[in-house]
C-alpha atoms as a PDB file:
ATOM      1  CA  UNK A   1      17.472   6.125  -4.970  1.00  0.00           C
ATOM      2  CA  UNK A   2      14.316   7.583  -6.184  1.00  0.00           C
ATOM      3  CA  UNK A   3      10.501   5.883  -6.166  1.00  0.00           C
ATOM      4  CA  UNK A   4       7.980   6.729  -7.780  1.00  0.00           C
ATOM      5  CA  UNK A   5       4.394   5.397  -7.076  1.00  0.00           C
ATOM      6  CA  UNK A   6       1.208   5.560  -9.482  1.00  0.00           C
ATOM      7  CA  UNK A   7      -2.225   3.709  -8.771  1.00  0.00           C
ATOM      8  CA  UNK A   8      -3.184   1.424 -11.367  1.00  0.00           C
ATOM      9  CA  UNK A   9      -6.441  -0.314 -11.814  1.00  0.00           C
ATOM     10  CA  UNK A  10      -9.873   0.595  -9.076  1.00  0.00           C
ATOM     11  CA  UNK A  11      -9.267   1.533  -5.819  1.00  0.00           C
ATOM     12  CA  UNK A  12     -11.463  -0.087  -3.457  1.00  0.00           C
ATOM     13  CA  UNK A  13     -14.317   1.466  -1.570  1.00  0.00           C
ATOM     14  CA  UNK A  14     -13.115   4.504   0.495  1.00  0.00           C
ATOM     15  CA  UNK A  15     -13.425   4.215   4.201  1.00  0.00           C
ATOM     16  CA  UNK A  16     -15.995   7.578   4.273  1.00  0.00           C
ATOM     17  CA  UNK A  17     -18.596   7.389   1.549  1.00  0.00           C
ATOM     18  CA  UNK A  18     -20.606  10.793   0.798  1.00  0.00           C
ATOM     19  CA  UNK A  19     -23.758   9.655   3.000  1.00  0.00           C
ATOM     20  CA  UNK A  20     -21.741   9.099   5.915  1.00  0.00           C
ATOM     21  CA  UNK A  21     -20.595  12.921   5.415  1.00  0.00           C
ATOM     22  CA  UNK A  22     -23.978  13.815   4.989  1.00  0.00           C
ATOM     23  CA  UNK A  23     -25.158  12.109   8.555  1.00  0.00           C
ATOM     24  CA  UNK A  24     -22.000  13.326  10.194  1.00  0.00           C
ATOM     25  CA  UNK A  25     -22.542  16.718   9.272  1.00  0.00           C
ATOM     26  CA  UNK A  26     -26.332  16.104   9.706  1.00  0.00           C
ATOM     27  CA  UNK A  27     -27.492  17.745   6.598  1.00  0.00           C
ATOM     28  CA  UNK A  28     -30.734  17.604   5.282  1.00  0.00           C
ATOM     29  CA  UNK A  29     -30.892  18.377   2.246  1.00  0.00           C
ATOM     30  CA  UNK A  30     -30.685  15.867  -0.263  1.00  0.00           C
ATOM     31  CA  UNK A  31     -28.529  16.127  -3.422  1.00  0.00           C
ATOM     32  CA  UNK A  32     -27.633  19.866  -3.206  1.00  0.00           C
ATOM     33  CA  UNK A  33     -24.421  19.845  -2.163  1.00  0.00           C
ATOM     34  CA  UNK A  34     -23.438  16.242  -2.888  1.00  0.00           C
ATOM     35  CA  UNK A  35     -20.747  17.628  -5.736  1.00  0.00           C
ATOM     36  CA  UNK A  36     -19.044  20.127  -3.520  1.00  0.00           C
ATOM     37  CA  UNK A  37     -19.052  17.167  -0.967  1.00  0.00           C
ATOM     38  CA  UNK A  38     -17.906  14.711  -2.903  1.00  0.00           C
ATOM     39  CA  UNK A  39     -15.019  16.644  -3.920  1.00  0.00           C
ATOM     40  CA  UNK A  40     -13.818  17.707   0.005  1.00  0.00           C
ATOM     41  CA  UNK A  41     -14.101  13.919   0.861  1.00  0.00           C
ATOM     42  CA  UNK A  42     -12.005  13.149  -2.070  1.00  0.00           C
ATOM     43  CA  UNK A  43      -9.343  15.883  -0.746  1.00  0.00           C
ATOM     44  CA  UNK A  44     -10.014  14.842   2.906  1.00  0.00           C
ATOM     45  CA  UNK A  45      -8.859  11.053   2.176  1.00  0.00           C
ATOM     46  CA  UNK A  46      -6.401  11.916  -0.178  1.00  0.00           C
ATOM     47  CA  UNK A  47      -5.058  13.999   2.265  1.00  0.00           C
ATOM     48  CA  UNK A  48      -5.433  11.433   5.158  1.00  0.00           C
ATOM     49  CA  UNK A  49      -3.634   8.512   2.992  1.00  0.00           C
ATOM     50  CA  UNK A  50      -0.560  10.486   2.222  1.00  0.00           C
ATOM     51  CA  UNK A  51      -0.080  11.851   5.713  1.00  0.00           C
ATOM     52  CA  UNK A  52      -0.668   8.546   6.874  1.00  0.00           C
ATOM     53  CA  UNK A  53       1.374   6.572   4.492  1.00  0.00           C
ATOM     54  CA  UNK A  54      -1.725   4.302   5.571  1.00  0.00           C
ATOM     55  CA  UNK A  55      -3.843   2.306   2.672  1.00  0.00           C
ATOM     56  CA  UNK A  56      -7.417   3.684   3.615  1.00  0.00           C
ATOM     57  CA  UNK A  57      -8.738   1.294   0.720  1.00  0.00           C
ATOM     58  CA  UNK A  58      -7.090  -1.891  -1.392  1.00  0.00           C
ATOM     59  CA  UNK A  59      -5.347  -0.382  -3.743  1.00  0.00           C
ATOM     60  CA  UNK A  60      -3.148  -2.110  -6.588  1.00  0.00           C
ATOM     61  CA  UNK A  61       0.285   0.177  -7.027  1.00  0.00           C
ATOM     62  CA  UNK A  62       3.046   0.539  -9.575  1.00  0.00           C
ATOM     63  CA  UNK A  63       6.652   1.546  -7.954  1.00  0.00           C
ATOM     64  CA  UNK A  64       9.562   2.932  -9.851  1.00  0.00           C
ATOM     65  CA  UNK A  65      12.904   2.410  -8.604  1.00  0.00           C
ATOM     66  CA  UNK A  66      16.021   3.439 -10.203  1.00  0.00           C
ATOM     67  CA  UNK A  67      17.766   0.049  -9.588  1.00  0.00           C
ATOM     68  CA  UNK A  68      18.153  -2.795  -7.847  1.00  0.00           C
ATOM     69  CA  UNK A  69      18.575  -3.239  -4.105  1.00  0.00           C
ATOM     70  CA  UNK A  70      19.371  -6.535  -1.847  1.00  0.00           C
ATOM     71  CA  UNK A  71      15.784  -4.896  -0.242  1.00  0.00           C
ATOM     72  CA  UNK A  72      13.274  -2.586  -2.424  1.00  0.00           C
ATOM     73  CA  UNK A  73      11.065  -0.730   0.478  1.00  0.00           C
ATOM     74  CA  UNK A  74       7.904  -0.581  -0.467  1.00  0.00           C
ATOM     75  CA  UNK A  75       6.044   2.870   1.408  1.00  0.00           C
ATOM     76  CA  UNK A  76       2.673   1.652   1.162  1.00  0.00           C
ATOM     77  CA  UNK A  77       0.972  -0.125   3.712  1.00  0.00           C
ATOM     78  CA  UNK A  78      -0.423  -2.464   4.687  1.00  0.00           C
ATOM     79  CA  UNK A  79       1.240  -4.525   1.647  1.00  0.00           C
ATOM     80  CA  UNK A  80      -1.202  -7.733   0.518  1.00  0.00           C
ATOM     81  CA  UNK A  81       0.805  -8.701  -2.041  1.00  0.00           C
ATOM     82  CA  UNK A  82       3.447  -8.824  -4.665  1.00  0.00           C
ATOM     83  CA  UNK A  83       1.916  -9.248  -7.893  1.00  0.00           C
ATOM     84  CA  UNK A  84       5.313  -8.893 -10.517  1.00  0.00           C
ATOM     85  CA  UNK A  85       8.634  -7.642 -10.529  1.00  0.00           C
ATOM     86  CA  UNK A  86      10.147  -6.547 -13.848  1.00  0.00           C
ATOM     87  CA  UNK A  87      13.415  -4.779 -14.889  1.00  0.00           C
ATOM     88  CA  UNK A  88      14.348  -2.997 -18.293  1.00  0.00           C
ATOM     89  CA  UNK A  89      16.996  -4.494 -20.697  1.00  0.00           C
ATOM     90  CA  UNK A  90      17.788  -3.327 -23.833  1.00  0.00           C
ATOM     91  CA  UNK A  91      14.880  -1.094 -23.211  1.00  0.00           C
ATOM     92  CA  UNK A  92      11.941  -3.746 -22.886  1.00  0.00           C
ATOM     93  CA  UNK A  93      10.549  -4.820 -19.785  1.00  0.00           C
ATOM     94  CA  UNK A  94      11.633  -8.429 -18.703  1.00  0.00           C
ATOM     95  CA  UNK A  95       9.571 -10.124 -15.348  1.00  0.00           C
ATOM     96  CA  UNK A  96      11.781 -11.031 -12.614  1.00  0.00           C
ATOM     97  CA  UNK A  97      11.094 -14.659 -11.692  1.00  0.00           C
ATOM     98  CA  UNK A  98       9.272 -14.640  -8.618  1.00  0.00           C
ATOM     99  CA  UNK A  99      11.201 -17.324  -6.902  1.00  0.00           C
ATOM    100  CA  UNK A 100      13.962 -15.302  -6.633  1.00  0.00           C
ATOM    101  CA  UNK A 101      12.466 -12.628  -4.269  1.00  0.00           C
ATOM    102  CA  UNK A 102       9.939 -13.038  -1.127  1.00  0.00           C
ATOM    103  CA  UNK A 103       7.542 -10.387   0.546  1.00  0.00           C
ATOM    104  CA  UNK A 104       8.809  -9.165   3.700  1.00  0.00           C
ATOM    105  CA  UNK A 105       5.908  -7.590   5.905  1.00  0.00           C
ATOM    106  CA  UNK A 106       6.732  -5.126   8.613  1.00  0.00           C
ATOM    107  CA  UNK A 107       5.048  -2.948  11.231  1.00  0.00           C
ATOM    108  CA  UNK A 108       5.707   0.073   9.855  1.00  0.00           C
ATOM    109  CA  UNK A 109       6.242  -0.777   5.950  1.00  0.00           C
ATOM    110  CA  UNK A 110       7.175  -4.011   4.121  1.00  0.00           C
ATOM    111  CA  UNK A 111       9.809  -4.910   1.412  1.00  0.00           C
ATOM    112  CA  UNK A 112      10.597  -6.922  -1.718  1.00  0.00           C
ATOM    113  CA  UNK A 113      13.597  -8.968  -0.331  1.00  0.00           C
ATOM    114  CA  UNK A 114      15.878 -11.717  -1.525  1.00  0.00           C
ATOM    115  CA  UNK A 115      15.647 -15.475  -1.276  1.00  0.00           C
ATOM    116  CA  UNK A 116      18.552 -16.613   0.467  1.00  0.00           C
ATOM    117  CA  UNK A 117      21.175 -17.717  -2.206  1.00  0.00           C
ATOM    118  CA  UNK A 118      19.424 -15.926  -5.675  1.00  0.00           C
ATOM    119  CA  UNK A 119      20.577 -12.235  -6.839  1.00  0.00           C
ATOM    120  CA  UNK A 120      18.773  -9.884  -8.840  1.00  0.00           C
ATOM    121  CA  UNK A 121      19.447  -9.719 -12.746  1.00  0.00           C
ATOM    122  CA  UNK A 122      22.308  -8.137 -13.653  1.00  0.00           C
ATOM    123  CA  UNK A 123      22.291  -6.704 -16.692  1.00  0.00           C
ATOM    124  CA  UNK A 124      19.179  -4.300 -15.635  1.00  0.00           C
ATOM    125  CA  UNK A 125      19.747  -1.272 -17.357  1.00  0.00           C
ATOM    126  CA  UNK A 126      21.609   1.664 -16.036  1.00  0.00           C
ATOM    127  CA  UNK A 127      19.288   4.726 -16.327  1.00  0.00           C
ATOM    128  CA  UNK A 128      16.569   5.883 -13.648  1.00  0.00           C
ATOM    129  CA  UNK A 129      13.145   3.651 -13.349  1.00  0.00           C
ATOM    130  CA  UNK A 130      14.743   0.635 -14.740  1.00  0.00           C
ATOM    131  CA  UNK A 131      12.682  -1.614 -12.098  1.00  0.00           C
ATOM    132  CA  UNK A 132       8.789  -2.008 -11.706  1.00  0.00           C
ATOM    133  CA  UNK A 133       7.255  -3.420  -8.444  1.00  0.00           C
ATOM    134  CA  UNK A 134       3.311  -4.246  -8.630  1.00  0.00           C
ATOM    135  CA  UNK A 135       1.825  -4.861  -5.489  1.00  0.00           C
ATOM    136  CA  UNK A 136      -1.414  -4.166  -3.316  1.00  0.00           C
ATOM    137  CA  UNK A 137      -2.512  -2.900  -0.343  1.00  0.00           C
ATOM    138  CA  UNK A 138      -5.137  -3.812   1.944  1.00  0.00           C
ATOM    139  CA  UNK A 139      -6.493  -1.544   4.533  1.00  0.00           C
ATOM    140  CA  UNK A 140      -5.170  -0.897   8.116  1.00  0.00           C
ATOM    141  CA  UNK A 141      -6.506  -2.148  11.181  1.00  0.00           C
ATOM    142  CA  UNK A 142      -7.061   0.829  13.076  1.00  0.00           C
ATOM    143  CA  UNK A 143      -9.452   2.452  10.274  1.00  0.00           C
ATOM    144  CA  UNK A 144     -11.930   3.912  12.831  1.00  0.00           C
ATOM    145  CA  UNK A 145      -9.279   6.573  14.231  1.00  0.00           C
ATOM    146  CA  UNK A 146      -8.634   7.527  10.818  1.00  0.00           C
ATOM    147  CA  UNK A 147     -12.208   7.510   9.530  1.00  0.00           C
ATOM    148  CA  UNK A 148     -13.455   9.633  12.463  1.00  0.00           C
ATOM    149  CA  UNK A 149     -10.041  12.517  11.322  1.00  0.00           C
ATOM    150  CA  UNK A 150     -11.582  11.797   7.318  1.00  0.00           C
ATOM    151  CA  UNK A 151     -14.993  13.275   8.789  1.00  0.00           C
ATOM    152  CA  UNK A 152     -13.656  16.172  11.210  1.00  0.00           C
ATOM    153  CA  UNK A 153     -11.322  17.158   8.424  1.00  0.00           C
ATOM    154  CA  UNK A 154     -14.437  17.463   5.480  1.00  0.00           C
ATOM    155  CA  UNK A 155     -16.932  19.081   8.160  1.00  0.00           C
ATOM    156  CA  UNK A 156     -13.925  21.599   8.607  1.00  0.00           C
ATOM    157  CA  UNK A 157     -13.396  22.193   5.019  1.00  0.00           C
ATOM    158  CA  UNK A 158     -17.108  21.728   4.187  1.00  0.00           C
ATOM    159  CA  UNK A 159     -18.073  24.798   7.003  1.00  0.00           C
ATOM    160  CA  UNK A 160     -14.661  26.806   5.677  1.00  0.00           C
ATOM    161  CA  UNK A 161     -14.685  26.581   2.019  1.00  0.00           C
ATOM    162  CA  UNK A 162     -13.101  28.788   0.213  1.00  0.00           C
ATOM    163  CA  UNK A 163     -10.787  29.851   3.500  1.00  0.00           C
ATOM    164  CA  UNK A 164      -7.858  27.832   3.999  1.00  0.00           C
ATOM    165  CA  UNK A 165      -6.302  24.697   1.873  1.00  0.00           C
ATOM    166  CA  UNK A 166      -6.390  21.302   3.020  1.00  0.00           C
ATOM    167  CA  UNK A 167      -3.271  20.542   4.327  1.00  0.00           C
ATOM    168  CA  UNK A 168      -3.512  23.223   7.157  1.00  0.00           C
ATOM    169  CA  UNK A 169      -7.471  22.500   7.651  1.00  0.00           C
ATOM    170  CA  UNK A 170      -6.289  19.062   8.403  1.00  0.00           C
ATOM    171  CA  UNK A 171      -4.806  20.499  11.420  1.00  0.00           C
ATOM    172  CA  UNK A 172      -7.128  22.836  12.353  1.00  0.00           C
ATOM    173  CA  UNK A 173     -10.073  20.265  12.277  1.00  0.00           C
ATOM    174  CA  UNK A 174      -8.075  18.196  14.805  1.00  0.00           C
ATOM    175  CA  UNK A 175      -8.114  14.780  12.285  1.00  0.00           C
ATOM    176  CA  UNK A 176      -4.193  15.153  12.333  1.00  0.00           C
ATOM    177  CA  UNK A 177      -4.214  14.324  15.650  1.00  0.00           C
ATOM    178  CA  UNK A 178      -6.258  10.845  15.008  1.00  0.00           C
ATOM    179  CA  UNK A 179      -3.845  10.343  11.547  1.00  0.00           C
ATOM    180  CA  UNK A 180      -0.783  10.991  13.885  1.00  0.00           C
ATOM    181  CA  UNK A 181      -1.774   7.619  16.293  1.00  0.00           C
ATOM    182  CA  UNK A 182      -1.682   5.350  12.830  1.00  0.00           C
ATOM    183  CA  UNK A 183       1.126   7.335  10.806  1.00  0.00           C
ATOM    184  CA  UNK A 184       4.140   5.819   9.727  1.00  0.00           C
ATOM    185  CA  UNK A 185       6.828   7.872  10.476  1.00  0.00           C
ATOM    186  CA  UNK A 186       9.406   8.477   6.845  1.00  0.00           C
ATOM    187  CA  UNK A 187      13.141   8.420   7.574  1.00  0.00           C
END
Protein backbone atom coordinates (compact mmCIF):
# COMPACT_ATOMS: atom_id res chain seq x y z
CA UNK A 1 0.00 0.00 0.00
CA UNK A 2 1.41 3.30 -0.84
CA UNK A 3 1.67 6.69 1.58
CA UNK A 4 2.17 9.65 0.74
CA UNK A 5 3.04 12.50 3.24
CA UNK A 6 2.82 16.44 2.62
CA UNK A 7 3.28 19.18 5.46
CA UNK A 8 0.44 21.34 5.83
CA UNK A 9 0.19 24.47 7.82
CA UNK A 10 3.80 26.14 9.88
CA UNK A 11 6.27 24.01 11.00
CA UNK A 12 7.46 24.86 14.30
CA UNK A 13 10.77 26.40 15.20
CA UNK A 14 13.69 24.25 13.88
CA UNK A 15 15.94 22.75 16.45
CA UNK A 16 19.24 24.85 14.83
CA UNK A 17 18.37 28.44 14.09
CA UNK A 18 20.97 30.45 11.77
CA UNK A 19 22.74 32.19 14.91
CA UNK A 20 23.45 29.05 16.48
CA UNK A 21 25.32 28.15 13.04
CA UNK A 22 26.92 31.28 13.16
CA UNK A 23 28.43 30.67 16.94
CA UNK A 24 29.12 27.07 16.09
CA UNK A 25 31.06 27.87 13.22
CA UNK A 26 32.32 31.00 15.09
CA UNK A 27 31.92 33.45 12.35
CA UNK A 28 32.20 36.93 12.64
CA UNK A 29 30.88 38.50 10.26
CA UNK A 30 27.51 39.61 10.50
CA UNK A 31 24.90 39.23 7.71
CA UNK A 32 27.26 38.21 4.85
CA UNK A 33 26.71 34.89 4.52
CA UNK A 34 23.42 34.51 6.40
CA UNK A 35 21.58 33.47 2.82
CA UNK A 36 24.05 30.82 1.84
CA UNK A 37 23.63 29.71 5.56
CA UNK A 38 20.31 29.72 5.82
CA UNK A 39 19.92 27.61 2.90
CA UNK A 40 22.67 24.63 4.16
CA UNK A 41 20.72 24.60 7.54
CA UNK A 42 17.58 24.20 5.66
CA UNK A 43 19.29 21.14 3.66
CA UNK A 44 21.12 20.01 6.86
CA UNK A 45 17.64 19.48 8.83
CA UNK A 46 15.84 18.42 6.01
CA UNK A 47 18.30 16.00 5.57
CA UNK A 48 18.51 15.03 9.33
CA UNK A 49 14.48 14.60 9.58
CA UNK A 50 14.20 12.20 6.73
CA UNK A 51 17.15 10.06 7.73
CA UNK A 52 15.84 10.13 11.03
CA UNK A 53 12.24 9.55 10.39
CA UNK A 54 12.52 11.83 13.65
CA UNK A 55 10.12 15.15 13.98
CA UNK A 56 12.98 17.78 14.64
CA UNK A 57 10.02 20.41 15.02
CA UNK A 58 5.90 20.10 15.55
CA UNK A 59 4.81 19.64 12.47
CA UNK A 60 1.02 19.14 11.32
CA UNK A 61 1.03 16.26 8.33
CA UNK A 62 -1.35 15.05 5.67
CA UNK A 63 -0.98 11.08 4.82
CA UNK A 64 -2.31 9.39 1.76
CA UNK A 65 -3.12 5.88 1.88
CA UNK A 66 -4.59 3.88 -0.80
CA UNK A 67 -7.16 2.17 1.52
CA UNK A 68 -8.15 1.10 4.54
CA UNK A 69 -6.26 -1.05 7.02
CA UNK A 70 -7.39 -2.72 10.56
CA UNK A 71 -3.93 -0.40 11.45
CA UNK A 72 -2.79 2.76 9.20
CA UNK A 73 1.12 3.24 10.29
CA UNK A 74 1.81 6.46 10.57
CA UNK A 75 6.03 7.07 9.77
CA UNK A 76 6.30 10.19 11.54
CA UNK A 77 7.32 10.52 14.92
CA UNK A 78 6.85 11.35 17.65
CA UNK A 79 2.92 11.43 16.78
CA UNK A 80 0.92 14.22 19.18
CA UNK A 81 -2.09 13.73 17.70
CA UNK A 82 -4.81 12.67 15.38
CA UNK A 83 -6.56 15.58 14.18
CA UNK A 84 -9.23 13.85 11.28
CA UNK A 85 -9.61 10.90 9.34
CA UNK A 86 -11.52 11.13 6.05
CA UNK A 87 -12.18 8.70 3.12
CA UNK A 88 -13.45 9.45 -0.54
CA UNK A 89 -16.96 8.34 -1.73
CA UNK A 90 -18.43 9.11 -4.74
CA UNK A 91 -15.44 11.28 -5.10
CA UNK A 92 -15.95 13.79 -2.07
CA UNK A 93 -14.22 13.56 1.03
CA UNK A 94 -16.41 12.22 4.00
CA UNK A 95 -14.69 12.48 7.92
CA UNK A 96 -14.41 9.26 9.58
CA UNK A 97 -16.05 9.55 13.00
CA UNK A 98 -13.43 9.67 15.42
CA UNK A 99 -14.90 7.25 17.84
CA UNK A 100 -14.38 4.63 15.69
CA UNK A 101 -10.51 4.71 15.64
CA UNK A 102 -7.88 5.43 18.63
CA UNK A 103 -4.12 6.64 18.46
CA UNK A 104 -1.77 3.97 19.11
CA UNK A 105 1.77 5.40 20.19
CA UNK A 106 4.84 3.29 19.80
CA UNK A 107 8.60 3.43 20.33
CA UNK A 108 9.56 3.41 17.08
CA UNK A 109 6.32 4.85 15.15
CA UNK A 110 2.62 5.02 16.10
CA UNK A 111 -0.68 4.04 14.30
CA UNK A 112 -4.31 4.92 13.61
CA UNK A 113 -5.95 1.70 15.03
CA UNK A 114 -9.43 0.37 15.61
CA UNK A 115 -11.75 0.59 18.57
CA UNK A 116 -12.52 -2.76 19.58
CA UNK A 117 -15.93 -3.73 17.95
CA UNK A 118 -16.23 -0.60 15.06
CA UNK A 119 -14.87 -1.18 11.30
CA UNK A 120 -13.85 1.28 8.91
CA UNK A 121 -16.45 2.56 6.20
CA UNK A 122 -17.00 0.43 3.61
CA UNK A 123 -17.92 1.85 0.71
CA UNK A 124 -14.46 3.99 0.56
CA UNK A 125 -13.69 4.21 -2.88
CA UNK A 126 -11.54 1.84 -4.78
CA UNK A 127 -8.77 3.91 -6.48
CA UNK A 128 -5.28 4.96 -4.86
CA UNK A 129 -5.35 7.90 -2.00
CA UNK A 130 -8.88 7.27 -1.14
CA UNK A 131 -7.99 7.89 2.75
CA UNK A 132 -6.56 11.13 4.47
CA UNK A 133 -4.91 10.96 7.96
CA UNK A 134 -4.12 14.54 9.65
CA UNK A 135 -2.02 14.35 12.48
CA UNK A 136 1.03 16.12 14.29
CA UNK A 137 4.17 15.61 15.52
CA UNK A 138 5.96 16.85 18.39
CA UNK A 139 9.64 16.72 18.74
CA UNK A 140 11.84 13.81 20.05
CA UNK A 141 13.41 13.56 23.25
CA UNK A 142 16.84 13.03 22.41
CA UNK A 143 17.08 16.41 20.24
CA UNK A 144 20.61 17.31 21.50
CA UNK A 145 22.32 14.22 19.60
CA UNK A 146 20.59 15.26 16.62
CA UNK A 147 21.09 19.01 16.94
CA UNK A 148 24.85 18.62 17.56
CA UNK A 149 24.83 16.07 13.72
CA UNK A 150 22.40 19.37 12.26
CA UNK A 151 25.60 21.60 13.13
CA UNK A 152 28.60 19.17 12.09
CA UNK A 153 26.66 18.42 8.95
CA UNK A 154 26.17 22.56 7.88
CA UNK A 155 29.89 23.40 9.10
CA UNK A 156 30.77 20.46 6.62
CA UNK A 157 28.73 21.70 3.83
CA UNK A 158 29.27 25.37 4.79
CA UNK A 159 33.49 24.76 4.57
CA UNK A 160 32.76 22.33 1.25
CA UNK A 161 30.32 24.11 -0.81
CA UNK A 162 30.10 23.52 -4.01
CA UNK A 163 32.03 19.87 -3.48
CA UNK A 164 29.88 17.14 -2.60
CA UNK A 165 25.82 16.90 -2.09
CA UNK A 166 24.26 16.55 1.11
CA UNK A 167 23.40 13.21 1.51
CA UNK A 168 27.10 11.97 1.36
CA UNK A 169 28.39 15.23 3.40
CA UNK A 170 26.08 13.95 6.01
CA UNK A 171 28.40 11.16 6.35
CA UNK A 172 31.45 12.66 5.93
CA UNK A 173 30.74 15.37 8.66
CA UNK A 174 30.17 12.48 11.11
CA UNK A 175 26.27 13.84 12.07
CA UNK A 176 25.10 10.37 10.63
CA UNK A 177 26.62 8.82 13.27
CA UNK A 178 24.60 11.05 16.04
CA UNK A 179 21.19 10.61 13.55
CA UNK A 180 21.96 6.78 13.57
CA UNK A 181 21.54 6.61 17.81
CA UNK A 182 17.78 8.27 17.31
CA UNK A 183 16.82 6.71 13.77
CA UNK A 184 13.99 4.64 13.29
CA UNK A 185 14.86 1.86 11.43
CA UNK A 186 12.03 1.32 7.98
CA UNK A 187 11.06 -2.31 7.33
Amino acid sequence: MSQFYEVIGARGDPPVKLQDAKDYLKLEHTNADDGLLNGILQVALELAEGYTSQGLREATWKLLVDGFEDEILLKRNPVGAITSVRHLVDGGWVVVDSGTYYLKKGVQSSRVALKSGESWPPNTDDRGQSVEVVFTTGIIEKIKKVRLGILMHVAHLYENRGDNDAASSAKKSGATLLYDQVRIARV
